[in-house]
C-alpha atoms as a PDB file:
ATOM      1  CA  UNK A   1       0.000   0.000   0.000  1.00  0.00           C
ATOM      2  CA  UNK A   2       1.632   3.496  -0.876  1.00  0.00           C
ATOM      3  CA  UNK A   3       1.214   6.118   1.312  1.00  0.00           C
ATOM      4  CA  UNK A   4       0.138   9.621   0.160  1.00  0.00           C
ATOM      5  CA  UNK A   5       2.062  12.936   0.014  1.00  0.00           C
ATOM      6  CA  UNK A   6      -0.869  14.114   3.654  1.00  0.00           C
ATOM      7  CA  UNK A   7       0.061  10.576   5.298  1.00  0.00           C
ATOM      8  CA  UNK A   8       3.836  10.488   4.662  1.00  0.00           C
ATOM      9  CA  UNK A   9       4.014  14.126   6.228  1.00  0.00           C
ATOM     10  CA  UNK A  10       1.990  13.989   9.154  1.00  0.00           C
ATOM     11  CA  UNK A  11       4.237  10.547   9.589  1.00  0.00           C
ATOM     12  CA  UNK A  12       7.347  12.960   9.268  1.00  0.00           C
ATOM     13  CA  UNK A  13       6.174  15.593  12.312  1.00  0.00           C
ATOM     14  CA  UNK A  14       4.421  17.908  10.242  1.00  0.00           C
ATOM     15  CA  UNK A  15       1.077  19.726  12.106  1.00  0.00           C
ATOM     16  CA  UNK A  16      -1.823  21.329  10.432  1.00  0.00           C
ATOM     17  CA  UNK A  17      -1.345  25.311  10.484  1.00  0.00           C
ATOM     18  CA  UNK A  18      -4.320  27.048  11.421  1.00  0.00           C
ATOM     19  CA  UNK A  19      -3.058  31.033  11.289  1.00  0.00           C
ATOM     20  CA  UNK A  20      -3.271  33.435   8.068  1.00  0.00           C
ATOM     21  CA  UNK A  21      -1.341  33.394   5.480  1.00  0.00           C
ATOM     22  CA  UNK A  22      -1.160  36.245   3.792  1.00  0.00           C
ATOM     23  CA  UNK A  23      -1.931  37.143  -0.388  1.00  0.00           C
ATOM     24  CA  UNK A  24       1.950  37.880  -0.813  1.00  0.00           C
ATOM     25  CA  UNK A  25       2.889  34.289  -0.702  1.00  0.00           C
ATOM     26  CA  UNK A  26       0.569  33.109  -2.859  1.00  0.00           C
ATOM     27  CA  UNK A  27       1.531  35.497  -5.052  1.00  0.00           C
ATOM     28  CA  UNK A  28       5.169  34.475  -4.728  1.00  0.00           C
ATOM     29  CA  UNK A  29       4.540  31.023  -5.523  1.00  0.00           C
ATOM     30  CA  UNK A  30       2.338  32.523  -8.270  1.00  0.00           C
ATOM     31  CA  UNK A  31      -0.924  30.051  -7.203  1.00  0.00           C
ATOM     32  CA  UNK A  32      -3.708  29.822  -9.473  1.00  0.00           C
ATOM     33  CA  UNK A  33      -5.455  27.912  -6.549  1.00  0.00           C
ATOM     34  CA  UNK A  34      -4.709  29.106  -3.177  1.00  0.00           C
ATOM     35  CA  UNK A  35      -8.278  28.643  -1.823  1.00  0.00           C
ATOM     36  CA  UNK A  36      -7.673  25.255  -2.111  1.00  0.00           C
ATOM     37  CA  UNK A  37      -3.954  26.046  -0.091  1.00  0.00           C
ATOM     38  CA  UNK A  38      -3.865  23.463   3.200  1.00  0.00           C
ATOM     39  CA  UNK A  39      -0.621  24.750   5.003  1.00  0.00           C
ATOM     40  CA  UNK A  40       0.870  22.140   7.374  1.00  0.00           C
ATOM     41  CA  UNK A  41       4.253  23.376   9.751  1.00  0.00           C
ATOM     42  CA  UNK A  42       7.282  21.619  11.586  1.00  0.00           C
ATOM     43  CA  UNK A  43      10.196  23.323  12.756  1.00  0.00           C
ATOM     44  CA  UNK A  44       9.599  27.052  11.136  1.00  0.00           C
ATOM     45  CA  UNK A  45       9.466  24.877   7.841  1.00  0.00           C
ATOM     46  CA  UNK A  46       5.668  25.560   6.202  1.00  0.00           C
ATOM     47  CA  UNK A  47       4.303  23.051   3.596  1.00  0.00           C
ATOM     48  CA  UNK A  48       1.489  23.405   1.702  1.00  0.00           C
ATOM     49  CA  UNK A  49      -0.754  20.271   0.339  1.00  0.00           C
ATOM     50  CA  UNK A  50      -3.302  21.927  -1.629  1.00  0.00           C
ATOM     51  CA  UNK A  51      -2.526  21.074  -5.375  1.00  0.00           C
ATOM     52  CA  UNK A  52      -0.111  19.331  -6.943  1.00  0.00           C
ATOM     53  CA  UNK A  53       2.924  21.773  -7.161  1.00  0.00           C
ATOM     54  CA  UNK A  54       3.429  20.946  -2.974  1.00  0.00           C
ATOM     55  CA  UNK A  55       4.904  24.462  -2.398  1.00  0.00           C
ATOM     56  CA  UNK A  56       7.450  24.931   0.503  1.00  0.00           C
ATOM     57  CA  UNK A  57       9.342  27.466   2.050  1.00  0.00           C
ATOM     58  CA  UNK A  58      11.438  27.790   5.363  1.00  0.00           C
ATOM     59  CA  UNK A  59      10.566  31.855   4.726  1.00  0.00           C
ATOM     60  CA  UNK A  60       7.862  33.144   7.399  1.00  0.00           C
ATOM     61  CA  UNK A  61       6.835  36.159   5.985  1.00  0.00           C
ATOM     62  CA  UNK A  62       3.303  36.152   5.181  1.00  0.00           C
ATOM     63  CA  UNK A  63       2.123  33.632   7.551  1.00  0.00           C
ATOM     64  CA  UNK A  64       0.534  34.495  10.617  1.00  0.00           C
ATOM     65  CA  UNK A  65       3.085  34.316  13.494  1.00  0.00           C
ATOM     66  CA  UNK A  66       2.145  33.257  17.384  1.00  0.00           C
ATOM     67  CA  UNK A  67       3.440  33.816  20.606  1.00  0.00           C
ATOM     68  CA  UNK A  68       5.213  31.009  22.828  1.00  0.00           C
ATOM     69  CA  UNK A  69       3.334  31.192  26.116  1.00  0.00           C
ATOM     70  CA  UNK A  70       4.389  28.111  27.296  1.00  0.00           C
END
């Protein structure tokens, strides 16, 4: 059984991210479908698993960033 591109990163440590991400990286990436964009994080490192083209980037500007509290 082959596991899928979701499966085999959730496997490596990867989270769902649930903050905004803002137009400029789409437009970076130039996305022609970034409503259908399902970002997943680990380690600063942001993923996306939307389409096919399985952009990445280790560069956090344009995503939503969160405060440590713990």
């Amino acid at each position: 059984m082959t596991m899928n591109f979701l499966e085999k990163i959730k496997k490596e440590g990867y989270i769902r991210y649930r903050g905004a991400v803002d137009s400029s990286v789409y437009e970076y990436f130039n996305c022609d479908c970034s409503w259908k964009a399902t970002w997943y994080i680990k380690k600063g490192h942001y993923q996306c698993c939307g389409c096919k083209e399985r952009c990445e980037t280790s560069d956090p500007d344009g995503f939503q960033l969160f405060l440590d509290l713990g």
